[in-house]
Protein backbone atom coordinates (compact mmCIF):
# COMPACT_ATOMS: atom_id res chain seq x y z
CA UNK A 1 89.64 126.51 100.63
CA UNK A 2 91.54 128.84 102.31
CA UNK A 3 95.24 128.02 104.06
CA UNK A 4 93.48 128.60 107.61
CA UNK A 5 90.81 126.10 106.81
CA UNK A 6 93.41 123.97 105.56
CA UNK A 7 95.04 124.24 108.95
CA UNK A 8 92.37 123.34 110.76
CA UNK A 9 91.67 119.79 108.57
CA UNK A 10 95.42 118.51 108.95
CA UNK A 11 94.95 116.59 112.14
CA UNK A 12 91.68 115.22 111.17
CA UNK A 13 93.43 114.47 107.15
CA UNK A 14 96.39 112.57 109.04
CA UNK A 15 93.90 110.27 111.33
CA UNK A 16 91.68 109.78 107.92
CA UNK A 17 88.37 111.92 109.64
CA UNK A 18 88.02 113.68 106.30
CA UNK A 19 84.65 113.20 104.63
CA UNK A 20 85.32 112.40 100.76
CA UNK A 21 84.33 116.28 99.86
CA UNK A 22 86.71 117.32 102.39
CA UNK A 23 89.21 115.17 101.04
CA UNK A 24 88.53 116.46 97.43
CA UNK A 25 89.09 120.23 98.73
CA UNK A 26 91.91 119.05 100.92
CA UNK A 27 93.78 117.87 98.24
CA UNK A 28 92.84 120.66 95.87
CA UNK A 29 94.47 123.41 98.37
CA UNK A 30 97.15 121.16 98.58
CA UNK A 31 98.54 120.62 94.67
CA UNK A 32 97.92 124.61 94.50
CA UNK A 33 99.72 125.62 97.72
CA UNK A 34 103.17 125.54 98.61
CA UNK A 35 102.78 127.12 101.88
CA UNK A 36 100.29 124.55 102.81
CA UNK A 37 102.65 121.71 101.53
CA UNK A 38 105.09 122.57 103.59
CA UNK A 39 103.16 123.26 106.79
CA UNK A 40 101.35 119.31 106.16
CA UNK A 41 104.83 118.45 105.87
CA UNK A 42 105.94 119.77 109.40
CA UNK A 43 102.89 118.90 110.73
CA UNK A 44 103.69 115.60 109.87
CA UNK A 45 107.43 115.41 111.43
CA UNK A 46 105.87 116.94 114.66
CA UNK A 47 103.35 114.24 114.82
CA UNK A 48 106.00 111.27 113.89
CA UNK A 49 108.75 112.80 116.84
CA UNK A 50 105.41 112.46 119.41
CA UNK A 51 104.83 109.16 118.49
CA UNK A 52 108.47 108.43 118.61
CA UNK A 53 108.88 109.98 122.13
CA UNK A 54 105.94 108.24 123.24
CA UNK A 55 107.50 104.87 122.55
CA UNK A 56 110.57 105.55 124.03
CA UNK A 57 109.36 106.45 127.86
């Protein structure tokens, strides 16, 4: 898996869409990429602030 196709899976890997093989890869990219770690992990702040703001207006 590449760090685009990575990209493209986060949403769908944080709302549990990912078919077990995709999951398998996912994770694979993952343990091997730093880059990739640390974009999930932004992703994931982004996401959490949204839901956040949502809540509060």
């Amino acid at each position: 898996m590449t760090c685009t196709n990575f990209e493209k899976l986060v949403s769908d890997y944080l709302f549990c869409r990912l078919s077990p093989a995709q999951l398998t890869l996912f994770y694979e990219h993952l343990s091997g990429c730093a880059d990739c770690r640390d974009f999930l992990e932004r992703y994931r702040r982004v996401v959490s602030l949204l839901r956040e703001e949502r809540h509060t207006t």
